[in-house]
Protein backbone atom coordinates (compact mmCIF):
# COMPACT_ATOMS: atom_id res chain seq x y z
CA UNK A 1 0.00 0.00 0.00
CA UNK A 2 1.41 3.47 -1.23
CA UNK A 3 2.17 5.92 1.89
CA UNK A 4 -0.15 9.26 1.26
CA UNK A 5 1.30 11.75 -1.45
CA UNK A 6 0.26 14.96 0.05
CA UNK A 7 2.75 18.20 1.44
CA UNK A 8 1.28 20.03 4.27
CA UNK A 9 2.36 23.17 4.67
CA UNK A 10 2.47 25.56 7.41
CA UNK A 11 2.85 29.39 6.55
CA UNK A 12 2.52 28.88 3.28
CA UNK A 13 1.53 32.62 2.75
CA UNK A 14 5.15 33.39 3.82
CA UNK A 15 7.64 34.63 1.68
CA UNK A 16 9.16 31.02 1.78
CA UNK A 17 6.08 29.65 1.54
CA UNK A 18 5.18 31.06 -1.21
CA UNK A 19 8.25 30.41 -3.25
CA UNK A 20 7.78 26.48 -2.14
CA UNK A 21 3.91 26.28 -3.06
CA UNK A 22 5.02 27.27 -6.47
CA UNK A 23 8.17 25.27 -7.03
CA UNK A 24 6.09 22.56 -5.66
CA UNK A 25 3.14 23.10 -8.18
CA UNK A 26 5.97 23.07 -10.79
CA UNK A 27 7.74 19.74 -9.65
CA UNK A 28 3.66 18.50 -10.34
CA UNK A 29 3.15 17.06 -6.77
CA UNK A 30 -1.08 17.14 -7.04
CA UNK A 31 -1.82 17.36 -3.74
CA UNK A 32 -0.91 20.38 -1.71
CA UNK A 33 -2.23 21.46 1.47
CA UNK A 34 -1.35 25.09 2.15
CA UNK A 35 -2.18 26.67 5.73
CA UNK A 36 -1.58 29.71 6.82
CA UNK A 37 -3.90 32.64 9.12
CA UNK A 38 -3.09 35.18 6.94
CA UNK A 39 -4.05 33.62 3.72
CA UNK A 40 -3.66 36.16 0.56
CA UNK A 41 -3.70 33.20 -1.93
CA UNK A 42 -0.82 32.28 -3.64
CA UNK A 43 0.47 34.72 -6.03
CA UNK A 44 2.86 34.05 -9.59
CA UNK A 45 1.48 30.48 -10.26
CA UNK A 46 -0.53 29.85 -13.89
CA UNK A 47 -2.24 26.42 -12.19
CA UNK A 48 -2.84 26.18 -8.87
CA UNK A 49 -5.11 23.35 -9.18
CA UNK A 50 -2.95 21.19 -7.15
CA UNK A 51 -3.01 23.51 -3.63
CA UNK A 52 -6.10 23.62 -1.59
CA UNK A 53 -6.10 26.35 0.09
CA UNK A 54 -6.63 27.26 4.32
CA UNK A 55 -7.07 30.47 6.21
CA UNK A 56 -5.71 28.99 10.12
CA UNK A 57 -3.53 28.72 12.56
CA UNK A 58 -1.53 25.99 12.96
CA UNK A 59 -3.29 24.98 16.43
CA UNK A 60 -6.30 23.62 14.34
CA UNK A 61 -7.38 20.27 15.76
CA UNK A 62 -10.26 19.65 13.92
CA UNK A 63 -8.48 20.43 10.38
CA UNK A 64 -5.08 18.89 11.28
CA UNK A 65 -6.70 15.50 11.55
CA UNK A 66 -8.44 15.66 8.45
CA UNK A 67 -5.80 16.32 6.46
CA UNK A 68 -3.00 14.67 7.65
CA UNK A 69 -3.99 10.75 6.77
CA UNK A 70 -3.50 12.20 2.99
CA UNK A 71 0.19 13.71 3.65
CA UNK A 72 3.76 12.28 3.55
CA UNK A 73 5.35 15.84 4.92
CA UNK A 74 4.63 18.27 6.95
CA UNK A 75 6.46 21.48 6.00
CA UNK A 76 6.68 23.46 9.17
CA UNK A 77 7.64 27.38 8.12
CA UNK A 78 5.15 28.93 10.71
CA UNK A 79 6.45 31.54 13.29
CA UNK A 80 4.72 34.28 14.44
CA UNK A 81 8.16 36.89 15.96
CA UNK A 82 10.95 38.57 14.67
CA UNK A 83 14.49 38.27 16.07
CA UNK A 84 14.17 42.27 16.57
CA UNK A 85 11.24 42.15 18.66
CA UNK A 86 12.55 41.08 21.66
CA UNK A 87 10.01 43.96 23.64
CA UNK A 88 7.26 40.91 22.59
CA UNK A 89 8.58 38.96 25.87
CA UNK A 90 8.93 35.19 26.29
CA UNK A 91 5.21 34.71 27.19
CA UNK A 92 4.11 36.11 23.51
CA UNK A 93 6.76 33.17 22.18
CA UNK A 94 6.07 30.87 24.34
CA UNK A 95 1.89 31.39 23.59
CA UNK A 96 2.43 32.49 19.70
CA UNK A 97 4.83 29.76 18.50
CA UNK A 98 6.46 27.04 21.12
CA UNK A 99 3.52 25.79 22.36
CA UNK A 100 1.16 25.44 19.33
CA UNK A 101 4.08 24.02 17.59
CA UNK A 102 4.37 21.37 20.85
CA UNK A 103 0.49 21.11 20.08
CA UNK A 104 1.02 19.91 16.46
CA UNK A 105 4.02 17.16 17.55
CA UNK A 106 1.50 15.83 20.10
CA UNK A 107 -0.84 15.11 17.29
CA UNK A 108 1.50 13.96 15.29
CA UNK A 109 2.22 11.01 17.26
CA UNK A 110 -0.79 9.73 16.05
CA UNK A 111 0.33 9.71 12.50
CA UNK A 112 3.30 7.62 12.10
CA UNK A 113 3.57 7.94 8.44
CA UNK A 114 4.37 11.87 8.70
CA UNK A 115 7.69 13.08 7.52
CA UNK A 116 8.58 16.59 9.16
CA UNK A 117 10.61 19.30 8.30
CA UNK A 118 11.35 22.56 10.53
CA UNK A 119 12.47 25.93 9.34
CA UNK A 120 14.56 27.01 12.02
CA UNK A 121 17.41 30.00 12.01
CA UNK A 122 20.88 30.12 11.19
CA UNK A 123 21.43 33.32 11.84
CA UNK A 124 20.31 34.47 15.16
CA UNK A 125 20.62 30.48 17.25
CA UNK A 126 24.12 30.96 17.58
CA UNK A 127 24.65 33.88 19.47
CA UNK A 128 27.78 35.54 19.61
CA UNK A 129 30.00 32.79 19.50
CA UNK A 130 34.01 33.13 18.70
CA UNK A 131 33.70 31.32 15.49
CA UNK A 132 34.76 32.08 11.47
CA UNK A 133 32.47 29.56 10.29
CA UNK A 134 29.53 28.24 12.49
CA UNK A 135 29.15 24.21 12.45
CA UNK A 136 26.01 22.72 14.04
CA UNK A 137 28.07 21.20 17.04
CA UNK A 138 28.09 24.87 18.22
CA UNK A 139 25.48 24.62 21.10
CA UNK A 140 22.77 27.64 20.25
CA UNK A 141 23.14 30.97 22.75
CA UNK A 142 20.02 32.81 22.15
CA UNK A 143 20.17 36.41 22.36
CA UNK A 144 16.50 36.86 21.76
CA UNK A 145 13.38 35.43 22.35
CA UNK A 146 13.28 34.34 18.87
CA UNK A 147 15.97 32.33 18.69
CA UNK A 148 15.37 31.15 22.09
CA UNK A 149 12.08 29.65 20.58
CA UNK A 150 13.59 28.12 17.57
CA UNK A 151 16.13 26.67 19.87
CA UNK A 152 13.15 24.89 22.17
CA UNK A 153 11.59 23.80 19.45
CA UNK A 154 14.38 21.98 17.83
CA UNK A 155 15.23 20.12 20.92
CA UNK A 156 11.25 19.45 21.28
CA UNK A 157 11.57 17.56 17.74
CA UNK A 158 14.37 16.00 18.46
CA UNK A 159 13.25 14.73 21.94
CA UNK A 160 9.90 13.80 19.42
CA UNK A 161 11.72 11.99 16.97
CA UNK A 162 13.86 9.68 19.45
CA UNK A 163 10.99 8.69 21.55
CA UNK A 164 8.20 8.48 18.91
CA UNK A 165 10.89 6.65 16.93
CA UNK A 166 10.11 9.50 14.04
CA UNK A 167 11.93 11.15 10.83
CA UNK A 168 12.58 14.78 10.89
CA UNK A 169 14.94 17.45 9.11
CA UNK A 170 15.88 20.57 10.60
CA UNK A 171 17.23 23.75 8.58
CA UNK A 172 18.85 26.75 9.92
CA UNK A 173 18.89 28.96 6.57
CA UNK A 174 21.19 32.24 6.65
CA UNK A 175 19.83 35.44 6.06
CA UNK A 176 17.30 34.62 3.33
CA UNK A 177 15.95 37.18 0.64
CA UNK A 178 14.46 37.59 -3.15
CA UNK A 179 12.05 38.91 -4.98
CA UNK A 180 8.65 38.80 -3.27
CA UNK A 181 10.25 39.27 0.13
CA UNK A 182 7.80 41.98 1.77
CA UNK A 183 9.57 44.76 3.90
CA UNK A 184 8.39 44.69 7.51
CA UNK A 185 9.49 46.71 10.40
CA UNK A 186 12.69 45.31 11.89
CA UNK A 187 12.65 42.00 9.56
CA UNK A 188 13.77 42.14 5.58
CA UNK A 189 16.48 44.06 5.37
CA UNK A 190 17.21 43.58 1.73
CA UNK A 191 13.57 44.47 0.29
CA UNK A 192 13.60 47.31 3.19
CA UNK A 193 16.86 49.02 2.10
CA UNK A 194 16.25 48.57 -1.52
CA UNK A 195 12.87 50.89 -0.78
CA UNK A 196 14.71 53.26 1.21
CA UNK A 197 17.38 53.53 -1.61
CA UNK A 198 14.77 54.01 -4.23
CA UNK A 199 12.71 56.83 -2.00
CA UNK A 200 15.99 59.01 -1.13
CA UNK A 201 16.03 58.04 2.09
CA UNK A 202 18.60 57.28 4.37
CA UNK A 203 19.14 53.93 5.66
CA UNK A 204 19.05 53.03 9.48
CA UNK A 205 22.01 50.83 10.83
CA UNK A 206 22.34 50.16 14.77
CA UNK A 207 25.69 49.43 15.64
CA UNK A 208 28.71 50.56 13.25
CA UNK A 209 27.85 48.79 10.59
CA UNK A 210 29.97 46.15 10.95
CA UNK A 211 27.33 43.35 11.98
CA UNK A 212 28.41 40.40 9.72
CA UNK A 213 25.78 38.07 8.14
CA UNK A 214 25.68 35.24 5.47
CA UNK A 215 22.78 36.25 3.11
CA UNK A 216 20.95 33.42 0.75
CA UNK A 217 18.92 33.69 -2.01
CA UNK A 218 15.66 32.46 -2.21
CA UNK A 219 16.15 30.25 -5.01
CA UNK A 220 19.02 28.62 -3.59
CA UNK A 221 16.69 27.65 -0.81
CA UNK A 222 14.11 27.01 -2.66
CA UNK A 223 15.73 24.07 -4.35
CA UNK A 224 17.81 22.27 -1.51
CA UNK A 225 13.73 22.21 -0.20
CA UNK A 226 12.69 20.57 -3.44
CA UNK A 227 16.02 18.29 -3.12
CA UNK A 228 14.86 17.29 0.51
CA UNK A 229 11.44 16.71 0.32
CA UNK A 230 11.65 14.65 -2.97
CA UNK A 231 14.64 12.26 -1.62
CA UNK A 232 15.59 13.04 1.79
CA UNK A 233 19.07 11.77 3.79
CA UNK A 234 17.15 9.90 6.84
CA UNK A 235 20.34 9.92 9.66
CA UNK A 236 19.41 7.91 13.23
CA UNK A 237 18.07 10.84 14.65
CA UNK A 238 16.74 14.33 13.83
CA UNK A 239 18.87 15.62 11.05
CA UNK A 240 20.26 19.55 11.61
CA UNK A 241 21.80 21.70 8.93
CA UNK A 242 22.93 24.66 8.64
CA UNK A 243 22.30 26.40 5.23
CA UNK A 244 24.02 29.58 3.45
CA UNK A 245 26.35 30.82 1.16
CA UNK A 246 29.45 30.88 3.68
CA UNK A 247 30.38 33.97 2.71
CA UNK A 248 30.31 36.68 5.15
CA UNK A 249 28.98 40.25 4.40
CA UNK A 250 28.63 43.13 6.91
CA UNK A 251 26.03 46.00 6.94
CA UNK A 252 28.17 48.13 5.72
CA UNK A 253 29.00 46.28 2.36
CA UNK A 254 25.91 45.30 1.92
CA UNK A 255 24.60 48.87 1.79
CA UNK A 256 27.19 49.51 -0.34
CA UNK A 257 26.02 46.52 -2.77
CA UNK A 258 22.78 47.81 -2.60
CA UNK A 259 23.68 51.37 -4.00
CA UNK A 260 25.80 49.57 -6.94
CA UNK A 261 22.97 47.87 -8.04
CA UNK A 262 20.39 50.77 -7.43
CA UNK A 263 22.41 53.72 -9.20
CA UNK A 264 20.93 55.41 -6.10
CA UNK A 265 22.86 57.51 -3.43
CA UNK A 266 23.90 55.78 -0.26
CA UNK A 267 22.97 57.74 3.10
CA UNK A 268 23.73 55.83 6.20
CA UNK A 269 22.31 56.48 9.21
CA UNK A 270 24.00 54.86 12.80
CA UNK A 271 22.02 54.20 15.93
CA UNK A 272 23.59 52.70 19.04
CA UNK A 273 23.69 48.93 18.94
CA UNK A 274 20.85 46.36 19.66
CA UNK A 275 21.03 43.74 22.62
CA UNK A 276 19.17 41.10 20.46
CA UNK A 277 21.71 41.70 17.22
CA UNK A 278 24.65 38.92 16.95
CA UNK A 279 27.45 40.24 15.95
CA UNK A 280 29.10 38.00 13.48
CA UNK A 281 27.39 34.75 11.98
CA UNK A 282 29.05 32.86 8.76
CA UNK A 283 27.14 29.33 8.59
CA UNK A 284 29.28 25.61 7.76
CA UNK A 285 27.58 24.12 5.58
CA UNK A 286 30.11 21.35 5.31
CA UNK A 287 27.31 18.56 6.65
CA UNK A 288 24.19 19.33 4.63
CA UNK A 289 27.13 19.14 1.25
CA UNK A 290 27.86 15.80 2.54
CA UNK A 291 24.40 14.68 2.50
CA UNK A 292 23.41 16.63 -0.37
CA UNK A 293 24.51 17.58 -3.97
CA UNK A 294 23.46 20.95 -3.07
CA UNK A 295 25.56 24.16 -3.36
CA UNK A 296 24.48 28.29 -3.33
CA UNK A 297 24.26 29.54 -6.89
CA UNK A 298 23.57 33.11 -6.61
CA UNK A 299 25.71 35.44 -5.46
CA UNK A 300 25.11 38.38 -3.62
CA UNK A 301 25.15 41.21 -6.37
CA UNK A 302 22.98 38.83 -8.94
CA UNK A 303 20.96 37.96 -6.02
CA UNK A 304 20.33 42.11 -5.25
CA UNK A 305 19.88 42.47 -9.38
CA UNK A 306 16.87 40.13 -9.44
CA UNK A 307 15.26 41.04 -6.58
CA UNK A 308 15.53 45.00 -7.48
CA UNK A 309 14.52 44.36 -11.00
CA UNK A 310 11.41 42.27 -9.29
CA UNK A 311 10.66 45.40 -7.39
CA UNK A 312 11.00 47.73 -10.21
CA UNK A 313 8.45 45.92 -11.83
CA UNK A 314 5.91 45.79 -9.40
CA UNK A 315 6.20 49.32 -9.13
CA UNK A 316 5.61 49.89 -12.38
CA UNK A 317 2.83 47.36 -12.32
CA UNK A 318 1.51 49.49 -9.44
CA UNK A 319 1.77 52.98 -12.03
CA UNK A 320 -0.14 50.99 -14.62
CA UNK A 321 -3.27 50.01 -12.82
């Protein structure tokens, strides 16, 4: 008897999210269950006839038991905080993400056929740790209660998978960003800056600018996603990886990138540094290479040319209509 074919997935009106639905569509899986509370509908796909469609949270009893007899994975890319927002407190993480997610692995042990994989964070789970390149043996030192709830949750799914005798991937992307990325207050810097360039305004940097970060493209993502969900590399336990281009780019540079690409002028403006801001964080990606033929295509300066001339064009879009 064939396991179910269906892909659940959580926060699929994310700007992950959406970039999976639609590689997913493309790679013809015909049975898509997209969930999200926030539901715009999925956007840039010619047939969507494949993804059915949710507007909920993730702490849905009633529809997580209907739907999950017809799924093989779980894609987990819900989370509710920001790494900035560390005002939010540990109660708002604890109510808006840990437990529902703790919720969703409790009725999961009733589905033993359920593959699961967890979008976690490479970029603020370290902490500031005296490293060049951080490996996944590097036990996480949260600096905020974001990456304090990414780290409880991984060791949740781990504890899950050893007892329940389960299979589950963890990823801890760098800095992701693309076209499509929505600029939010304290959270997408990229599509942020590249506004702030294009409206002659200056952009805000706490700290000196010398905050180092390893920055991924969306497609790059995109397709080690594709590469695990179509034929993933099951280990004994709960498989970790860290994810990014291992190449490490301060605030500063990155600015600078930004103006090169823009033909706009660069104004900086520094504020006193953050707290909740980790100072330097350049992901290994040594393991996940082992255990998959996977590498980072884009570099940073195409990377910043697609996702300006994306943004370009919805602004003219926007002109248009």
């Amino acid at each position: 008897m064939n396991e179910p074919s269906g892909i659940m997935v959580l926060g699929a009106n994310g700007f992950v999210g959406q970039h999976l639905i639609k590689r997913l569509v493309r790679d013809s899986y015909t049975l898509i269950y997209a969930i999200d509370h926030g539901f715009r509908g999925i956007t840039d796909t010619s047939d969507i006839s494949s993804v059915i469609c949710h507007q909920s949270t993730i702490d849905n009893p009633e529809l997580l038991h209907e739907l999950l007899p017809k799924c093989g994975w779980l894609i987990h890319l819900a989370w509710g905080s920001i790494p900035s927002a560390s005002t939010l407190g540990p109660v708002f993480e604890a109510k808006t993400n840990l437990l529902p997610t703790l919720g969703l692995l409790e009725i999961l042990q009733q589905y033993s056929h359920i593959n699961v994989l967890f979008l976690s964070t490479g970029g603020a789970i370290y902490g500031d740790t005296l490293a060049d390149l951080f490996s996944e043996t590097i036990p996480p030192a949260a600096l905020s209660f974001y990456a304090a709830g990414k780290a409880a949750v991984e060791q949740f799914i781990t504890a899950w998978v050893v007892q329940q005798q389960r299979r589950a991937i963890i990823l801890r992307p760098a800095n992701l960003y693309g076209p499509g990325q929505l600029a939010k207050p304290g959270f997408g810097i990229v599509p942020t800056w590249l506004q702030l360039l294009q409206a002659g305004a200056p952009l805000e940097i706490w700290g000196d600018g010398g905050i180092v970060r390893d920055y991924l493209y969306i497609d790059d993502f995109i397709e080690l996603l594709a590469m695990v969900i179509n034929k993933p590399n099951w280990g004994k336990n709960c498989n970790i990886y860290n994810v990014g281009s291992e190449i490490g780019v301060s605030l500063n540079e990155l600015s600078t990138a930004m103006s090169q690409v823009t033909g706009f002028k660069l104004q900086r403006i520094y504020h006193p540094a953050r707290a909740v801001d980790v100072r330097h964080v350049v992901l290994n990606c040594k393991s996940l290479k082992t255990a998959y033929p996977w590498v980072a295509n884009v570099d940073l300066i195409s990377g910043l040319q697609k996702t300006w001339r994306r943004l370009q064009a919805m602004v003219d879009d926007q002109k248009l209509t």
